[in-house]
PDB file of N, CA and C in Angstrom:
ATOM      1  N   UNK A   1     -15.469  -3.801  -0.892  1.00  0.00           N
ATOM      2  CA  UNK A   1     -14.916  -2.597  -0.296  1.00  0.00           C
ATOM      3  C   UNK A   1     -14.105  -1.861  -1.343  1.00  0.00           C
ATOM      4  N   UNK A   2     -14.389  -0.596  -1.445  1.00  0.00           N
ATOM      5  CA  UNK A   2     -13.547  -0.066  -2.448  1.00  0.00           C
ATOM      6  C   UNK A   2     -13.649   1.533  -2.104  1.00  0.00           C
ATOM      7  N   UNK A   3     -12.388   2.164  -1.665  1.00  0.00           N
ATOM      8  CA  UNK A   3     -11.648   3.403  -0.991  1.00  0.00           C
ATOM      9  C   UNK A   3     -11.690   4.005  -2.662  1.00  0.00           C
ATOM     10  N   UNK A   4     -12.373   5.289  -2.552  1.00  0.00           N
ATOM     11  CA  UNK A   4     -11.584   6.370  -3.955  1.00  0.00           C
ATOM     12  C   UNK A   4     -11.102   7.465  -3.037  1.00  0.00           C
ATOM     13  N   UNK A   5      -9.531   7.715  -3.343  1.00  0.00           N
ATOM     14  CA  UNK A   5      -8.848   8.981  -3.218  1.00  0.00           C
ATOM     15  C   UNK A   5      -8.468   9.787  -4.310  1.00  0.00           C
ATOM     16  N   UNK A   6      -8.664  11.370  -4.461  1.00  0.00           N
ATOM     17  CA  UNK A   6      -8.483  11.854  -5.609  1.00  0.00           C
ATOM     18  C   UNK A   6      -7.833  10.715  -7.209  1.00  0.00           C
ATOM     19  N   UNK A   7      -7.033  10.774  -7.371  1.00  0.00           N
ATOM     20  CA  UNK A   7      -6.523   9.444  -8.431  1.00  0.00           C
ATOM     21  C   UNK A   7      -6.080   8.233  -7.910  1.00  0.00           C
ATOM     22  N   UNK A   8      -6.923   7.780  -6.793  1.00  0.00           N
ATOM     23  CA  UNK A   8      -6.440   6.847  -6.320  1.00  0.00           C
ATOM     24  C   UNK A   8      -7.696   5.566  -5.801  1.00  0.00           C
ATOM     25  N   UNK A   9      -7.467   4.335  -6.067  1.00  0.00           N
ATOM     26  CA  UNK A   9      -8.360   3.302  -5.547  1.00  0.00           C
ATOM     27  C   UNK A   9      -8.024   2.250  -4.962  1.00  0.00           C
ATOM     28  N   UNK A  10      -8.612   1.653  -3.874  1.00  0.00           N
ATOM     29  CA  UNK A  10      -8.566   0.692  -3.172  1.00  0.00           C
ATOM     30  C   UNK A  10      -9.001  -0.485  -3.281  1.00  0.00           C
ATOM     31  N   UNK A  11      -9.123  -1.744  -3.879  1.00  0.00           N
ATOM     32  CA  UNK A  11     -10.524  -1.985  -3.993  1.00  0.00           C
ATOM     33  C   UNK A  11     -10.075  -3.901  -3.600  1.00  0.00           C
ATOM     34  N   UNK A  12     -11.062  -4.192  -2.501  1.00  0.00           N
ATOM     35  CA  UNK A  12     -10.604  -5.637  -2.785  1.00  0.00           C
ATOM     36  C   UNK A  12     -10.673  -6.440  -3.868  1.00  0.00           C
ATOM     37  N   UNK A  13     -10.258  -7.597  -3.810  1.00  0.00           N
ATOM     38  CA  UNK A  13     -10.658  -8.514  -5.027  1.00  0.00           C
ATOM     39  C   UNK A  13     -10.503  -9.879  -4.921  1.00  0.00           C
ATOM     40  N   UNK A  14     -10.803 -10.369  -3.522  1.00  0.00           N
ATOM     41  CA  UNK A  14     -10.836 -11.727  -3.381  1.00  0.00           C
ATOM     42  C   UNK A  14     -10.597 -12.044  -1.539  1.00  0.00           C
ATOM     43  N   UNK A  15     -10.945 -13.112  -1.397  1.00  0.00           N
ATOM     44  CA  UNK A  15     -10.389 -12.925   0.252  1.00  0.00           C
ATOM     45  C   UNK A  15      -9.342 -12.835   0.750  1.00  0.00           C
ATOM     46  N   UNK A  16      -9.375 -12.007   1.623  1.00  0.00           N
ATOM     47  CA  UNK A  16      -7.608 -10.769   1.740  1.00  0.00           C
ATOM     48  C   UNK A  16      -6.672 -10.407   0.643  1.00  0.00           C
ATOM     49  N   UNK A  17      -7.470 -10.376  -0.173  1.00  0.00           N
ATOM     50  CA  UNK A  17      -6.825  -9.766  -1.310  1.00  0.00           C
ATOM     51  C   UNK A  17      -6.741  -8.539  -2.012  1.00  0.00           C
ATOM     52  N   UNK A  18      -6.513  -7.603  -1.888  1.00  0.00           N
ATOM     53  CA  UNK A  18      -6.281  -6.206  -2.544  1.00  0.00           C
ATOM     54  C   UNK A  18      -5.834  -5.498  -3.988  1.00  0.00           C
ATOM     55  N   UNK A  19      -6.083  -4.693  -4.856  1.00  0.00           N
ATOM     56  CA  UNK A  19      -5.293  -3.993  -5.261  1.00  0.00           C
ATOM     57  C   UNK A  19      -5.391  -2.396  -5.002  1.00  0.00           C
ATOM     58  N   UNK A  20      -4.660  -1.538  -5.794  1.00  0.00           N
ATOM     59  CA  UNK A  20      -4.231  -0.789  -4.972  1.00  0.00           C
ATOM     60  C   UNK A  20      -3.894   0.083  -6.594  1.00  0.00           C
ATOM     61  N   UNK A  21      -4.829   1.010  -7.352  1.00  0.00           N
ATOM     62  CA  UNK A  21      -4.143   1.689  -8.390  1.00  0.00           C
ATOM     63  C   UNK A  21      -4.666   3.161  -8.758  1.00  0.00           C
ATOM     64  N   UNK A  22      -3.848   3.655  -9.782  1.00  0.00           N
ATOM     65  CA  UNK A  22      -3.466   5.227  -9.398  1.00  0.00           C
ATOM     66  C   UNK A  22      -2.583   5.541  -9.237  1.00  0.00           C
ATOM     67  N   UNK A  23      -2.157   6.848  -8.314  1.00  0.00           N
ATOM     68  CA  UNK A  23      -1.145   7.785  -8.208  1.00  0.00           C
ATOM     69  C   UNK A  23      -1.029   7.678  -6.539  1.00  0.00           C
ATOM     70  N   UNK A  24       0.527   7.404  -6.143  1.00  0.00           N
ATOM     71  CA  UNK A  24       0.525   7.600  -4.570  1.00  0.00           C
ATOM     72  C   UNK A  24       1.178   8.713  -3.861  1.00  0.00           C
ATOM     73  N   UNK A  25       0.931   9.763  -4.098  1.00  0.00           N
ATOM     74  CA  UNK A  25       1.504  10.842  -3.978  1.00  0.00           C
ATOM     75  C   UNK A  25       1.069  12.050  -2.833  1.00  0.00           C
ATOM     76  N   UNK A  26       1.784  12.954  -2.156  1.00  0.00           N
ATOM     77  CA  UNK A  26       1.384  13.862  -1.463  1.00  0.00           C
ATOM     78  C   UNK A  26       0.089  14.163  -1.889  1.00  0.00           C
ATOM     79  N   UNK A  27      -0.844  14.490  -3.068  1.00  0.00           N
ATOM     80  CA  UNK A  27      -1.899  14.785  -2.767  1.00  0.00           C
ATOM     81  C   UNK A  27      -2.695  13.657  -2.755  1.00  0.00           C
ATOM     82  N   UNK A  28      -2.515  12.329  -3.246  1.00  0.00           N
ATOM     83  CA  UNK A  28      -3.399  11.578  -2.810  1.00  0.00           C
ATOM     84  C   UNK A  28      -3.661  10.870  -1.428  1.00  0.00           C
ATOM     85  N   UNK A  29      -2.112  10.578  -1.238  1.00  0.00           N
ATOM     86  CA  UNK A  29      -2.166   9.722  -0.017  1.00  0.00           C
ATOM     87  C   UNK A  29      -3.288  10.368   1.649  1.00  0.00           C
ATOM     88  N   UNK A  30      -3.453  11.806   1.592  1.00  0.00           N
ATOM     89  CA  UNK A  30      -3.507  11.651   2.998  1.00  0.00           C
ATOM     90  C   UNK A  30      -5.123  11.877   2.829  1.00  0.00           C
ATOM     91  N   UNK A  31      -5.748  12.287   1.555  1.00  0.00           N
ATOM     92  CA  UNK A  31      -7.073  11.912   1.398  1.00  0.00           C
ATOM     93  C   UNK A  31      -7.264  10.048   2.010  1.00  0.00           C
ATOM     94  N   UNK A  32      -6.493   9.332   1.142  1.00  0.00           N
ATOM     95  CA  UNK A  32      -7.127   8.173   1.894  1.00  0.00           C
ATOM     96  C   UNK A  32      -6.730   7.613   3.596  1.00  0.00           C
ATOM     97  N   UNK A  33      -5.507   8.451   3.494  1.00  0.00           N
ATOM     98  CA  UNK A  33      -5.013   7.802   5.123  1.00  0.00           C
ATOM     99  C   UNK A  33      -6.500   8.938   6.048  1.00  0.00           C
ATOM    100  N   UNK A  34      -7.109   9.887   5.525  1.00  0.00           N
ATOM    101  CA  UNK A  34      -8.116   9.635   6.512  1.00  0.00           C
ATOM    102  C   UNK A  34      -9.552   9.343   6.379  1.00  0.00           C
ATOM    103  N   UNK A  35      -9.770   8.534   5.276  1.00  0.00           N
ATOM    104  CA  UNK A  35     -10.964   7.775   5.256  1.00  0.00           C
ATOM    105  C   UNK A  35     -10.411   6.512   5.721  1.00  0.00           C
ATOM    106  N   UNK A  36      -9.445   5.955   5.768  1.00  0.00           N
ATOM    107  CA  UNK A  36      -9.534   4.514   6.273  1.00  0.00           C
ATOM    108  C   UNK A  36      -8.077   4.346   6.352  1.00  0.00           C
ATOM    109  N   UNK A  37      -7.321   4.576   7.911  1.00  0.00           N
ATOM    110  CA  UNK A  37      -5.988   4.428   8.180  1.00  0.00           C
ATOM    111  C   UNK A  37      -5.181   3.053   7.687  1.00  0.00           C
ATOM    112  N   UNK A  38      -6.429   1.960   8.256  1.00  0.00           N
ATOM    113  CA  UNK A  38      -6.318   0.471   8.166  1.00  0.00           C
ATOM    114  C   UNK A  38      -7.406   0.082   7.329  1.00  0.00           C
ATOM    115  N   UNK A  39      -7.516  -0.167   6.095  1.00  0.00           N
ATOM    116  CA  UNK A  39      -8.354  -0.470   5.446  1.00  0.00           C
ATOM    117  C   UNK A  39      -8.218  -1.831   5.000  1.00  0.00           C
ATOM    118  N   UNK A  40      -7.502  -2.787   5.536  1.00  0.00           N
ATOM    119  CA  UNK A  40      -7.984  -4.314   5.740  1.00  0.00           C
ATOM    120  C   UNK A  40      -8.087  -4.956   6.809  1.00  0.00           C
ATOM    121  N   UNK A  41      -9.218  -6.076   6.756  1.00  0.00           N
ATOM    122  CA  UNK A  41      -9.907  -6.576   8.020  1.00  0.00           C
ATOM    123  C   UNK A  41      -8.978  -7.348   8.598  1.00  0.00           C
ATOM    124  N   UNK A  42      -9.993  -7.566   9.807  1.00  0.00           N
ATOM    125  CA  UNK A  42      -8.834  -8.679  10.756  1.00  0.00           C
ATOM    126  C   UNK A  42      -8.993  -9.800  10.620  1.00  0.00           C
ATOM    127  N   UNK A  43      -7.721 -10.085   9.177  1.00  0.00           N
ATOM    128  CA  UNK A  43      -6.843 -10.944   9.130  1.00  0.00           C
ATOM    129  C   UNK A  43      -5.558 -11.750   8.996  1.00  0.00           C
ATOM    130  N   UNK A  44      -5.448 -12.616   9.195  1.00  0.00           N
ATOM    131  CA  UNK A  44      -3.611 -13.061   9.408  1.00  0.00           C
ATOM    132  C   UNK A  44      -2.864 -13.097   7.747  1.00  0.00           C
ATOM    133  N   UNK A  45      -3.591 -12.670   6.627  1.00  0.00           N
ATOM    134  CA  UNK A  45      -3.090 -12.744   5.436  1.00  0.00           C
ATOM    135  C   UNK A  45      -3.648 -11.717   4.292  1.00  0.00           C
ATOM    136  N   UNK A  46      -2.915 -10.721   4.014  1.00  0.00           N
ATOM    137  CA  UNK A  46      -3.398 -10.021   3.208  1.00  0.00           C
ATOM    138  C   UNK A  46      -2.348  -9.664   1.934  1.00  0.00           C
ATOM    139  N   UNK A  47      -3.019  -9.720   1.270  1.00  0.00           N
ATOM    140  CA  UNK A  47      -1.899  -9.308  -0.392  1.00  0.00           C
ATOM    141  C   UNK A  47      -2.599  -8.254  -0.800  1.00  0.00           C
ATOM    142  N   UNK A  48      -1.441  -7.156  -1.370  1.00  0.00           N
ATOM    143  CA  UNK A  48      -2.051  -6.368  -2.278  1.00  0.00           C
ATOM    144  C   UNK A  48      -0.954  -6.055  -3.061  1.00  0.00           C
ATOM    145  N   UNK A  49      -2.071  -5.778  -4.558  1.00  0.00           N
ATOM    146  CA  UNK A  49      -1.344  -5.729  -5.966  1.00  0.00           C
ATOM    147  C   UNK A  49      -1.295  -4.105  -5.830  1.00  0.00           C
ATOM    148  N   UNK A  50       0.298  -4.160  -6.231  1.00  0.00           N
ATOM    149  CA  UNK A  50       0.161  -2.543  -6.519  1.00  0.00           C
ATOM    150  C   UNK A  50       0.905  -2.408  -8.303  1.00  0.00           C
ATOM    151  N   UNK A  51       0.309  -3.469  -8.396  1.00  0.00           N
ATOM    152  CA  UNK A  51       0.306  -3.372 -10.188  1.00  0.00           C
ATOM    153  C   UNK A  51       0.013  -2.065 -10.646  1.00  0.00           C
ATOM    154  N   UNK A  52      -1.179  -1.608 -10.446  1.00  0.00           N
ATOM    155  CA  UNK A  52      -1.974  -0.457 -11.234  1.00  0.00           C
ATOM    156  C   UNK A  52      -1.102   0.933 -10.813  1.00  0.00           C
ATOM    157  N   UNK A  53      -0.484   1.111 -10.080  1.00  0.00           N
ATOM    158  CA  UNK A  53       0.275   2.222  -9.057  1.00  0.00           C
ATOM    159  C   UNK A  53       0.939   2.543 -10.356  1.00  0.00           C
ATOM    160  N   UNK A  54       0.206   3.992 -10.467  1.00  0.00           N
ATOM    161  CA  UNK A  54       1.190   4.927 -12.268  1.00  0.00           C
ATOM    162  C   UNK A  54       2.314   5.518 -11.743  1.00  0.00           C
ATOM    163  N   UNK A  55       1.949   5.643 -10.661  1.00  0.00           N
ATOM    164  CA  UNK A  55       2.947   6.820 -10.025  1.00  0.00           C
ATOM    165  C   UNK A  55       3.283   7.042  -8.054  1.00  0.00           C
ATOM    166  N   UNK A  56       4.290   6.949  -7.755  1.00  0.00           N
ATOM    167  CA  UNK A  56       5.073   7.316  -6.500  1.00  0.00           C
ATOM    168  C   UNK A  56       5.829   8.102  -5.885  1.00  0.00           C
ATOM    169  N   UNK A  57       5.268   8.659  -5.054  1.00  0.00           N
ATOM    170  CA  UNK A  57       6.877   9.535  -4.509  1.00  0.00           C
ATOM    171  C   UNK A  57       6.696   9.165  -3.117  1.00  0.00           C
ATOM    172  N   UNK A  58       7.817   9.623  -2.464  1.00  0.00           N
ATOM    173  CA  UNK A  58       7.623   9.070  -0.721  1.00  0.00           C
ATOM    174  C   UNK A  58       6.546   9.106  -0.258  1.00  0.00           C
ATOM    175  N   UNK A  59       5.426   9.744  -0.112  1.00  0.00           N
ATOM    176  CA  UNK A  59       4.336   9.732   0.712  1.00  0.00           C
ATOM    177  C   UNK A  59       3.482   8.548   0.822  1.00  0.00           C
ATOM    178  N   UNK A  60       3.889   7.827  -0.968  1.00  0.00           N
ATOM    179  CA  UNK A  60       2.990   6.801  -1.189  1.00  0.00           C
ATOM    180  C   UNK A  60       4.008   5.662  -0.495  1.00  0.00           C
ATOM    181  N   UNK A  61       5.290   5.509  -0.668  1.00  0.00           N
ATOM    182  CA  UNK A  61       6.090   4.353  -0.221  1.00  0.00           C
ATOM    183  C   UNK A  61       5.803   4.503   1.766  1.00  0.00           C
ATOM    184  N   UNK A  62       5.623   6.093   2.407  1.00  0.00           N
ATOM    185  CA  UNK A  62       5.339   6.086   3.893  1.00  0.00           C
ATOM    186  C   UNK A  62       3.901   5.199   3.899  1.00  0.00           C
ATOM    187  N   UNK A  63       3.049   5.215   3.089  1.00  0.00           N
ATOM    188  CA  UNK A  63       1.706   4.576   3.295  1.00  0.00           C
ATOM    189  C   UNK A  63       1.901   3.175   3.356  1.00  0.00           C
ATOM    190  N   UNK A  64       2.868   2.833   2.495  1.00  0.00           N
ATOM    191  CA  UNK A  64       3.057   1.036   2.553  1.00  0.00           C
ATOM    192  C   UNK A  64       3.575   0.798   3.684  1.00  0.00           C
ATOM    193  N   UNK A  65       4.735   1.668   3.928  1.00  0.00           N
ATOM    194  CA  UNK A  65       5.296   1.255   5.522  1.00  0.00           C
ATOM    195  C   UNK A  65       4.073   1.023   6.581  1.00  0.00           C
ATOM    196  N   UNK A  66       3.335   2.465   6.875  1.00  0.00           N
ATOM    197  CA  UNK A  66       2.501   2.573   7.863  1.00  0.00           C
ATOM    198  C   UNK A  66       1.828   1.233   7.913  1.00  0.00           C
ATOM    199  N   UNK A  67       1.368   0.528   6.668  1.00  0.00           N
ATOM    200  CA  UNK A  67       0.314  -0.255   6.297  1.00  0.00           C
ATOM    201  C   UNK A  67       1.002  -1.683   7.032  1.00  0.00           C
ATOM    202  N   UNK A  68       2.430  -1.260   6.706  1.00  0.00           N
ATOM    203  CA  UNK A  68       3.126  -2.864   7.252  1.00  0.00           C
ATOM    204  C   UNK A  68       3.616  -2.625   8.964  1.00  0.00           C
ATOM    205  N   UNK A  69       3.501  -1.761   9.205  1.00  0.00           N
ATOM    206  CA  UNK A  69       3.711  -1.669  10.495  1.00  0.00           C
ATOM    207  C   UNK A  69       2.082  -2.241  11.527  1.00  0.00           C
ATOM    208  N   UNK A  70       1.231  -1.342  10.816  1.00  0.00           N
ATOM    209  CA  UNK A  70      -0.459  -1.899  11.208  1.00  0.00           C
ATOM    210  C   UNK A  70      -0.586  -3.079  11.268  1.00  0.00           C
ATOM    211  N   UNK A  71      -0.273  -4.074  10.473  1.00  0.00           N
ATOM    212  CA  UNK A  71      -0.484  -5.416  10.189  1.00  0.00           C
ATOM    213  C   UNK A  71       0.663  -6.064  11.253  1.00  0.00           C
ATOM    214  N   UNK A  72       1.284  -5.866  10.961  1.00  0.00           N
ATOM    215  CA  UNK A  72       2.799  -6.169  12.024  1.00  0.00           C
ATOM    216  C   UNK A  72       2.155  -6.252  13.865  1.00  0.00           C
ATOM    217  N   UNK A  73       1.511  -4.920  13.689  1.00  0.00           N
ATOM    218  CA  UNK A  73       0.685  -4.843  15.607  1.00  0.00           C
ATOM    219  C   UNK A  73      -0.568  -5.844  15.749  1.00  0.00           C
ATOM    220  N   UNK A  74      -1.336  -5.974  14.549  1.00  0.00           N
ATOM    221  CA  UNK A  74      -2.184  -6.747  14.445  1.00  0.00           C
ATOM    222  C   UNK A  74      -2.319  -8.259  14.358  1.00  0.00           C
ATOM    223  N   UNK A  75      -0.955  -8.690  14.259  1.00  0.00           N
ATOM    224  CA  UNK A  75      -0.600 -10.170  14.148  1.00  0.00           C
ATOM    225  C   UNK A  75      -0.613 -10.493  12.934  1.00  0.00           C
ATOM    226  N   UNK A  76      -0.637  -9.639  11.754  1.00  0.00           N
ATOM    227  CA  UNK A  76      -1.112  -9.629  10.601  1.00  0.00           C
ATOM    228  C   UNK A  76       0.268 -10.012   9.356  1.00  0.00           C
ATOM    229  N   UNK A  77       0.476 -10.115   8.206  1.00  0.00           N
ATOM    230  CA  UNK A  77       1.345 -10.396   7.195  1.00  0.00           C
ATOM    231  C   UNK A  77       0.845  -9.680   6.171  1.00  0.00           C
ATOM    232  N   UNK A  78       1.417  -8.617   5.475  1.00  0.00           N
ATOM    233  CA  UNK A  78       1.026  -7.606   4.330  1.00  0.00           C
ATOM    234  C   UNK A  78       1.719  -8.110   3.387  1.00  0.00           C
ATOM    235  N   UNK A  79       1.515  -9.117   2.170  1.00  0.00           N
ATOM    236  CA  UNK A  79       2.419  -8.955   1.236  1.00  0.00           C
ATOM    237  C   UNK A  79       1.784  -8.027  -0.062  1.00  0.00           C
ATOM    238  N   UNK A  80       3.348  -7.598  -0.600  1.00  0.00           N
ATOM    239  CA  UNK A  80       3.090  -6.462  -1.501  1.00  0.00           C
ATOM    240  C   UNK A  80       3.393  -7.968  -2.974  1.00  0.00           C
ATOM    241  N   UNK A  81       2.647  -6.934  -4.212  1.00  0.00           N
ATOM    242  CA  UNK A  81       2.994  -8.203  -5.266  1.00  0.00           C
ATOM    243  C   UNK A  81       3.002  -6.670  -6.304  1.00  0.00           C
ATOM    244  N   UNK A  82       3.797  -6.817  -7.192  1.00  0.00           N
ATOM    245  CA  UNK A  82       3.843  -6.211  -8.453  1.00  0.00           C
ATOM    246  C   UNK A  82       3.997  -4.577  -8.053  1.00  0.00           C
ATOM    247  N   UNK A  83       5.478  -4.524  -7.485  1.00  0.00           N
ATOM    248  CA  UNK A  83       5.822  -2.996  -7.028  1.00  0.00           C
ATOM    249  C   UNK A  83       6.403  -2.735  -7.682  1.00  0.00           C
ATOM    250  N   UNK A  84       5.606  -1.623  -7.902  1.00  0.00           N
ATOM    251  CA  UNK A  84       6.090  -0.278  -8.953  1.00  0.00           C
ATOM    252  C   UNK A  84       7.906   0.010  -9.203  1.00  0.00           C
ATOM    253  N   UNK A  85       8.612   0.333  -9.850  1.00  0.00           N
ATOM    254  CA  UNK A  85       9.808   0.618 -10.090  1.00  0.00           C
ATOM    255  C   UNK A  85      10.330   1.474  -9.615  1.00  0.00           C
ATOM    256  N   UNK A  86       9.091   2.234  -9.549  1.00  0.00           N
ATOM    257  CA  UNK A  86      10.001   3.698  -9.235  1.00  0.00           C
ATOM    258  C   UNK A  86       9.801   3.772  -7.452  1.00  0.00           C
ATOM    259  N   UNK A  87       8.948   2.660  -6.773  1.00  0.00           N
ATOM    260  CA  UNK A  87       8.187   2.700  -5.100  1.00  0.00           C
ATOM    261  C   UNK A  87       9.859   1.802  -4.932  1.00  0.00           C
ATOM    262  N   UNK A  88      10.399   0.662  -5.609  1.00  0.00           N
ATOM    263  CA  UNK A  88      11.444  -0.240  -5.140  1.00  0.00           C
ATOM    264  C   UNK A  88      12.671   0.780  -5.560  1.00  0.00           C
ATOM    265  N   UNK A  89      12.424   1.884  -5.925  1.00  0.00           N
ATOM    266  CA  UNK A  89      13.784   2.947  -5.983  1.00  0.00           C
ATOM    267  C   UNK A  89      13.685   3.582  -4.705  1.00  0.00           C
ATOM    268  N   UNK A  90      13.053   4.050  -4.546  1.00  0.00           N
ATOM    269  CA  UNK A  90      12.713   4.675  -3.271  1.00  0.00           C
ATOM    270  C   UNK A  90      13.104   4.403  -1.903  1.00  0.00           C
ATOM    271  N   UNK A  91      12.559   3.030  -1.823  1.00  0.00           N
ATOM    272  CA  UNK A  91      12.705   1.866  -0.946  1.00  0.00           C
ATOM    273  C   UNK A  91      14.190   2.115  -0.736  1.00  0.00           C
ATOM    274  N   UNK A  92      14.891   1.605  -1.940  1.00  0.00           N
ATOM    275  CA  UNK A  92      16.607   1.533  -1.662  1.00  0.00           C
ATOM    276  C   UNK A  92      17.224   2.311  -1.468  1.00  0.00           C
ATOM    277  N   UNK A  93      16.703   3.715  -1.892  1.00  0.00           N
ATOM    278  CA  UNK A  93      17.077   4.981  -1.562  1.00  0.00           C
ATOM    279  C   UNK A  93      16.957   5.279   0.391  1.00  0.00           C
ATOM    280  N   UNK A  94      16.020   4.665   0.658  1.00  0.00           N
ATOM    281  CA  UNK A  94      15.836   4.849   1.791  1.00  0.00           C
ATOM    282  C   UNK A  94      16.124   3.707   3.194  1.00  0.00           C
ATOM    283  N   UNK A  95      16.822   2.558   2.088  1.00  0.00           N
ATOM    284  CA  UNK A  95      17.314   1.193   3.141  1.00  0.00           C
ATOM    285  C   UNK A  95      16.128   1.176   3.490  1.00  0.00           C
ATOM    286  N   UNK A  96      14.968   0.597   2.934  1.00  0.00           N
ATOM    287  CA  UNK A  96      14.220  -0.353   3.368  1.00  0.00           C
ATOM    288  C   UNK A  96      13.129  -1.089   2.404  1.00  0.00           C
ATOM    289  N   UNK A  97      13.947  -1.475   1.472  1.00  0.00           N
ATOM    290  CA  UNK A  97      13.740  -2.216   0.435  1.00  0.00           C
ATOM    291  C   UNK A  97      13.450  -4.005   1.140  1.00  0.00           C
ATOM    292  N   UNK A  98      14.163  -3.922   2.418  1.00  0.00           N
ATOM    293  CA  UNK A  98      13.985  -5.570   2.399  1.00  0.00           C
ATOM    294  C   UNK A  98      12.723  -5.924   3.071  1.00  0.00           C
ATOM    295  N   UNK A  99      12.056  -4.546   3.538  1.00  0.00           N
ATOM    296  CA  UNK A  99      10.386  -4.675   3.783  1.00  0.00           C
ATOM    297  C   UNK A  99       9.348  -5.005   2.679  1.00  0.00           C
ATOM    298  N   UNK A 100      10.087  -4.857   1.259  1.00  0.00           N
ATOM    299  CA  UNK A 100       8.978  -5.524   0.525  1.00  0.00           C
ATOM    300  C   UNK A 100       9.320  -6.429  -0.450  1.00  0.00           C
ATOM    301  N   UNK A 101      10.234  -7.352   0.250  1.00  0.00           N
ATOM    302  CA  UNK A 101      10.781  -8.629   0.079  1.00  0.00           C
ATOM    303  C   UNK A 101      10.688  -8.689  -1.589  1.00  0.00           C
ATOM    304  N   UNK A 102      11.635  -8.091  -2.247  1.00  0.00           N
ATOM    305  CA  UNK A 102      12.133  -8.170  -3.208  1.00  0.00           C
ATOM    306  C   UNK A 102      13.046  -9.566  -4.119  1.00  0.00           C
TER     307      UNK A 102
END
């Protein structure tokens, strides 16, 4: 499975495993929030690397939320691995840094 949004990719890479690289920004994000709102399957464990993530501004840190809220209704566990610097500024800027268990 692999999502392209303008500078942006989805792509699995193992079972429930994700990464996630590019730019997460007002113009990318809502290209992919509507090809695929929930773009991992139903299961109780999913990781994704947001290693590759060049770049963030809120729209991309609202997508992680949304993403952990989805999983959250689904019975599901989203862990994030290798967040960006400038997505865990954000986060604290916005008190809710302890959603991606830092």
């Amino acid at each position: 499975m692999t999502e392209t949004a303008l500078n942006m990719e989805l792509r699995a890479t193992g079972e429930g495993e994700f990464s996630l690289s590019g730019e997460l920004t007002f113009a990318s994000v809502p290209s992919l929030w509507r090809k695929a709102k929930y773009p991992f399957p139903d299961t109780h464990g999913i990781s994704l690397d947001l290693g590759g993530v060049i770049h963030s501004d809120s729209a991309g840190l609202a997508l992680m939320v949304e993403w952990l809220r989805e999983s959250n209704m689904r019975g599901a566990t989203l862990a994030f691995q290798n967040i960006p610097t400038q997505m865990l500024s954000l986060a604290r800027t916005a008190g809710i840094d302890a959603f991606f268990d830092t």
